[in-house]
Protein backbone atom coordinates (compact mmCIF):
# COMPACT_ATOMS: atom_id res chain seq x y z
CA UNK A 1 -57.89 -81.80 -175.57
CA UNK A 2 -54.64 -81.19 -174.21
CA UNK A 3 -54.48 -80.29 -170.82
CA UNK A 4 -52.60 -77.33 -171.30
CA UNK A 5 -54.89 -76.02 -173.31
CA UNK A 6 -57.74 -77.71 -170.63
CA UNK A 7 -56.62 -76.27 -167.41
CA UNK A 8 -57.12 -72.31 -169.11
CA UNK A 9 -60.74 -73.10 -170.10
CA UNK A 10 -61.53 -74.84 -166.90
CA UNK A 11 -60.38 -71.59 -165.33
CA UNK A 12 -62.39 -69.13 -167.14
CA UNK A 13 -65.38 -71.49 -167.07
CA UNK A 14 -64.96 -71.53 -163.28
CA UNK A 15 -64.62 -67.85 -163.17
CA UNK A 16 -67.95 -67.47 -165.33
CA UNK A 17 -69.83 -69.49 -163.25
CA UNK A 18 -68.24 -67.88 -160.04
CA UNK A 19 -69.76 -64.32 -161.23
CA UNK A 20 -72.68 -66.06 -162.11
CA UNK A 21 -73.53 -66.93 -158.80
CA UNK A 22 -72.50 -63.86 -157.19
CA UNK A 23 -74.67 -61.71 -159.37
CA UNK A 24 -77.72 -64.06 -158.36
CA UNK A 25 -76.87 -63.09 -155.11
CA UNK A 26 -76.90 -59.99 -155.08
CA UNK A 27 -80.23 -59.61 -156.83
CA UNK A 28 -81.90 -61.81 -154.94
CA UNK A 29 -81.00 -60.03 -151.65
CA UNK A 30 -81.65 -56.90 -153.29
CA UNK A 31 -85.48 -58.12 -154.06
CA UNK A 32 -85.61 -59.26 -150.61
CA UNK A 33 -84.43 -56.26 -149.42
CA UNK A 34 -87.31 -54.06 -151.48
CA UNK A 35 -89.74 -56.29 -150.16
CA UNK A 36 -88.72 -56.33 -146.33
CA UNK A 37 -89.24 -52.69 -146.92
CA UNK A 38 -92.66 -52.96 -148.72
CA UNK A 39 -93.94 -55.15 -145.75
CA UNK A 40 -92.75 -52.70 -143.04
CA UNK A 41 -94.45 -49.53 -145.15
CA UNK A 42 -97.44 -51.70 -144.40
CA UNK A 43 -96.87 -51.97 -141.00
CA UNK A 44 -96.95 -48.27 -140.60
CA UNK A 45 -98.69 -46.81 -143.08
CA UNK A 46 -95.92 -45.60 -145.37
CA UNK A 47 -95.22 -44.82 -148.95
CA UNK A 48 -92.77 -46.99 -150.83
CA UNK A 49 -91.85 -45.98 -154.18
CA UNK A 50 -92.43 -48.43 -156.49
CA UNK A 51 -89.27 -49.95 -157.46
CA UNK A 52 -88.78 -51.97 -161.25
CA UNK A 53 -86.13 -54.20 -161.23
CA UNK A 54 -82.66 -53.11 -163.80
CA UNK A 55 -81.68 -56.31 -164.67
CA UNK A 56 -82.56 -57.88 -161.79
CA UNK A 57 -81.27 -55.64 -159.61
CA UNK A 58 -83.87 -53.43 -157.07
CA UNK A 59 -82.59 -50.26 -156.91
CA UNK A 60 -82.10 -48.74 -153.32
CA UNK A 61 -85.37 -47.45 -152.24
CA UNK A 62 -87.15 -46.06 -148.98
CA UNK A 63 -89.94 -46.18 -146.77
CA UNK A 64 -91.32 -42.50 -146.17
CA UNK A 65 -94.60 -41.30 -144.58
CA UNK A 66 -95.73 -40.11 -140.85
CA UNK A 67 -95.95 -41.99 -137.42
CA UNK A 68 -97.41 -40.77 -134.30
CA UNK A 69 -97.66 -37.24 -136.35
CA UNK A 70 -93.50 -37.41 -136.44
CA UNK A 71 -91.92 -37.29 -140.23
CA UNK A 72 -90.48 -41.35 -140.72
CA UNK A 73 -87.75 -42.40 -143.31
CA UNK A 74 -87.14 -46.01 -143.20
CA UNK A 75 -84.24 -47.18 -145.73
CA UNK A 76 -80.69 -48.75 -146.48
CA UNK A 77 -77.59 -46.76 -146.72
CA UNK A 78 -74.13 -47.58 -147.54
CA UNK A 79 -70.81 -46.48 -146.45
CA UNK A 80 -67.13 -46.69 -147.76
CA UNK A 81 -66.14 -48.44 -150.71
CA UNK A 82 -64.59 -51.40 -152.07
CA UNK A 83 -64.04 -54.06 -149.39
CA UNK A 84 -64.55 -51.73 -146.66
CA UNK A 85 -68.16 -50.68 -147.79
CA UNK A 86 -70.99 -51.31 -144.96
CA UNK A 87 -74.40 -51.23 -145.68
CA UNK A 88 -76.88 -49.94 -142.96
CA UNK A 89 -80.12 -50.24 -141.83
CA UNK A 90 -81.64 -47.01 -140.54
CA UNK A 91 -84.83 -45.11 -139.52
CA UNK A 92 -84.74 -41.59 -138.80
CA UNK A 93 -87.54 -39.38 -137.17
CA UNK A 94 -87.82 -35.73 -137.33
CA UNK A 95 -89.41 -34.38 -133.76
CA UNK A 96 -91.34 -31.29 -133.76
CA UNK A 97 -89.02 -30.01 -132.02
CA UNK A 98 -85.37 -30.25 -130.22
CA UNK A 99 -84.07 -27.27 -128.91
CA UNK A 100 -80.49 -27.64 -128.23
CA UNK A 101 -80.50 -31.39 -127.40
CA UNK A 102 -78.27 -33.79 -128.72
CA UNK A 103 -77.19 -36.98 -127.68
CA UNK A 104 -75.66 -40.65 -129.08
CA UNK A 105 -76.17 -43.73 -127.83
CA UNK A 106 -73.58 -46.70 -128.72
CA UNK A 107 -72.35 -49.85 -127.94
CA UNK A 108 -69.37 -50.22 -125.58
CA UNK A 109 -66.38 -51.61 -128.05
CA UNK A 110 -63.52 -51.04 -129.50
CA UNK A 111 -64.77 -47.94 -131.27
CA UNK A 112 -66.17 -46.06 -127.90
CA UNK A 113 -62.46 -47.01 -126.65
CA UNK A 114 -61.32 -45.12 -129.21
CA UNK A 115 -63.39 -42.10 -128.69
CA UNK A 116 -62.19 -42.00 -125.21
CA UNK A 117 -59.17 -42.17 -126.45
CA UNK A 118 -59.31 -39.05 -128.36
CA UNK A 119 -61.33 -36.78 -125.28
CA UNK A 120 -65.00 -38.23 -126.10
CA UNK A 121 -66.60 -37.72 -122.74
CA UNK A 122 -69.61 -40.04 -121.68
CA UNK A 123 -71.78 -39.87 -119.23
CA UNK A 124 -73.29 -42.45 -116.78
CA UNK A 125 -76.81 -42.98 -116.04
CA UNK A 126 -76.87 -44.55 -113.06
CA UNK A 127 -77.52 -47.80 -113.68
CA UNK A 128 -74.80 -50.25 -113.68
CA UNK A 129 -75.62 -52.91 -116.33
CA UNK A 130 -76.58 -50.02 -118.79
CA UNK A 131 -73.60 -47.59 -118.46
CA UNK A 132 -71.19 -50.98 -118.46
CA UNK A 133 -72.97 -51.42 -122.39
CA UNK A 134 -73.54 -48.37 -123.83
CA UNK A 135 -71.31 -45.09 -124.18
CA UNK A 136 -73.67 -42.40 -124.31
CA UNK A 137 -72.70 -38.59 -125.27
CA UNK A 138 -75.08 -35.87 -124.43
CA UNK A 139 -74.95 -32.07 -125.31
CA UNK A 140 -77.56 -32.33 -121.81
CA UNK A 141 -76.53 -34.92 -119.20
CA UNK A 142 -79.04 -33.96 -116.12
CA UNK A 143 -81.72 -33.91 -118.59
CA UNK A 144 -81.17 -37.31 -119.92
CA UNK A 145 -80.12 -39.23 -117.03
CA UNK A 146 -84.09 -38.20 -115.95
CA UNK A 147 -85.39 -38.49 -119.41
CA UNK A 148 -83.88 -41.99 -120.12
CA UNK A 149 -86.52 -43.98 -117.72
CA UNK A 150 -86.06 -47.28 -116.82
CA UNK A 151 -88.95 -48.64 -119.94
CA UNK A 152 -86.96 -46.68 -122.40
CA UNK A 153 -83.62 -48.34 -121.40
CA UNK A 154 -84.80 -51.90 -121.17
CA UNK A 155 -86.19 -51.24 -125.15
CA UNK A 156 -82.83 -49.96 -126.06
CA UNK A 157 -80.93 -52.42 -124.43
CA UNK A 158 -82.32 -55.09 -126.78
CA UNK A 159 -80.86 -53.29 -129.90
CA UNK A 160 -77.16 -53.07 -130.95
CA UNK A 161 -77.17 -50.08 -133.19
CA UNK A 162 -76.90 -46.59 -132.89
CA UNK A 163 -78.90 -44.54 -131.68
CA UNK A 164 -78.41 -40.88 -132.22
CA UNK A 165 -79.79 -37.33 -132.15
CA UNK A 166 -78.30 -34.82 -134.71
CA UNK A 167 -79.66 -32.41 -137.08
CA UNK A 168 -83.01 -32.30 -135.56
CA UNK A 169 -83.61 -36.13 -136.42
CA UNK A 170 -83.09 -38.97 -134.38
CA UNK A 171 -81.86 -41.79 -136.19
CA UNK A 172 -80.67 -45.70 -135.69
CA UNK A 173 -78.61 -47.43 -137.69
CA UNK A 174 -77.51 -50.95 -137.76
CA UNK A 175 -74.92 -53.03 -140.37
CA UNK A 176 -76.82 -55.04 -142.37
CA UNK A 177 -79.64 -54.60 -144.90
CA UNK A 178 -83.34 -55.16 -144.88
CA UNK A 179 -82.61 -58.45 -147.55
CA UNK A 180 -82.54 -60.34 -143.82
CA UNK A 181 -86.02 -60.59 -142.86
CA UNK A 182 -85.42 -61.04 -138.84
CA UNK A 183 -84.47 -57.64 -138.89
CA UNK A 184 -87.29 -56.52 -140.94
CA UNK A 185 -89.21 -57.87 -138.38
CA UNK A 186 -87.00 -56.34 -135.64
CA UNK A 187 -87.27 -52.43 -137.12
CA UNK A 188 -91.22 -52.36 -136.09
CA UNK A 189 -90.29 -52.34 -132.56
CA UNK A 190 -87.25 -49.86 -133.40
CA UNK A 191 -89.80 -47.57 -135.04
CA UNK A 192 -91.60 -47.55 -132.21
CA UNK A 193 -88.74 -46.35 -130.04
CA UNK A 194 -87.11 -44.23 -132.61
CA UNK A 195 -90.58 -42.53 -132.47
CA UNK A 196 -90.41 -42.70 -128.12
CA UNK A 197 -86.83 -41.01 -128.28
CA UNK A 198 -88.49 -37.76 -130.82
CA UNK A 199 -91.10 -37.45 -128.13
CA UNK A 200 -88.05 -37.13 -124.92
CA UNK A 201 -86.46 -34.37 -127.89
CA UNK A 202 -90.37 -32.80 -128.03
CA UNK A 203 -90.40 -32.63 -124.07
CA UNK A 204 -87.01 -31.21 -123.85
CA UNK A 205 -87.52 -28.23 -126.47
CA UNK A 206 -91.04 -27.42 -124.26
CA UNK A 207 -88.82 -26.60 -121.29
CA UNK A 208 -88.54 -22.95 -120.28
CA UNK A 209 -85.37 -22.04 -121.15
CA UNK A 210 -83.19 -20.67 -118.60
């Protein structure tokens, strides 16, 4: 064969394979992913839809039941598109109630630097080593700076997500999906605090209100 004629083949042959691999993958993480999520429904007593495989592909599915008598959604969601799509790990509790707290919780970085930038206020705690690492924005700030005990920071401090209370739910996210089992692993102890944080929302809405 000429190798004019080679060097084309070679090319699409390579390209083939390329896709190949990609799309095995992709469906492999996505199985990994469903079954991350099966294991933690265990762990917690929660309902996960069965999911049957399209091609090999699982599709996106979510962990949903009660914990500690709180509502629990465990799943993956994505944001963007194209090369700037981000896939996310989250759990999201709905307290009982929340009154008229809010609050977010996030890493110090380049994106808190930009919040300040355009009038984001945060607030300090009082600790040093916390406040240096975390930007946190409060609709409340007396209340949390007492709510926000020194247990409850030490268990956030050992998570890099977000941790947020909008919309009556608080929710954390983290990039990455549940195909990595580590953080499988990781999101029982996250549940747990996800589920601490709905109680300091509970405590606040039983205040008398002023």
């Amino acid at each position: 064969m000429d190798y004019r004629t080679l060097l084309p083949a070679l090319a699409i042959g390579g390209g083939a394979l390329v896709t190949v691999v990609v799309l095995r993958v992709i469906t492999t993480m996505t199985r990994r992913a469903y079954e991350n999520l099966q294991r933690l429904g265990t762990e917690f007593e929660l309902s996960v839809r069965e999911v049957r495989p399209v091609m090999g592909f699982y599709r996106k599915s979510e962990a949903n039941g009660s914990v500690r008598g709180k509502p629990v959604r465990i799943y993956n969601d994505t944001t963007g598109s194209g090369k700037s799509q981000t896939t996310w790990s989250v759990v999201a509790v709905k307290p009982r109630a929340v009154g008229d707290l809010n609050f977010a919780l996030t890493r110090q970085g380049m994106k808190t630097s930009v919040l300040e930038r355009f009038g984001a206020k945060g607030i300090q705690i009082g600790e040093r080593e916390f406040d240096d690492q975390w930007f946190i924005e409060t609709s409340t700030p007396d209340f949390l700076r007492a709510a926000l005990l020194p247990e409850l920071r030490r268990k956030i401090q050992t998570h890099r997500g977000l941790w947020k209370l909008a919309d009556g739910e608080v929710t954390y996210a983290e990039p990455g999906s549940f195909s990595n089992r580590q953080r499988a692993e990781r999101f029982v102890a996250i549940v747990d605090l996800a589920c601490d944080l709905a109680d300091v929302a509970e405590v606040y809405a039983q205040q008398p209100t002023k």
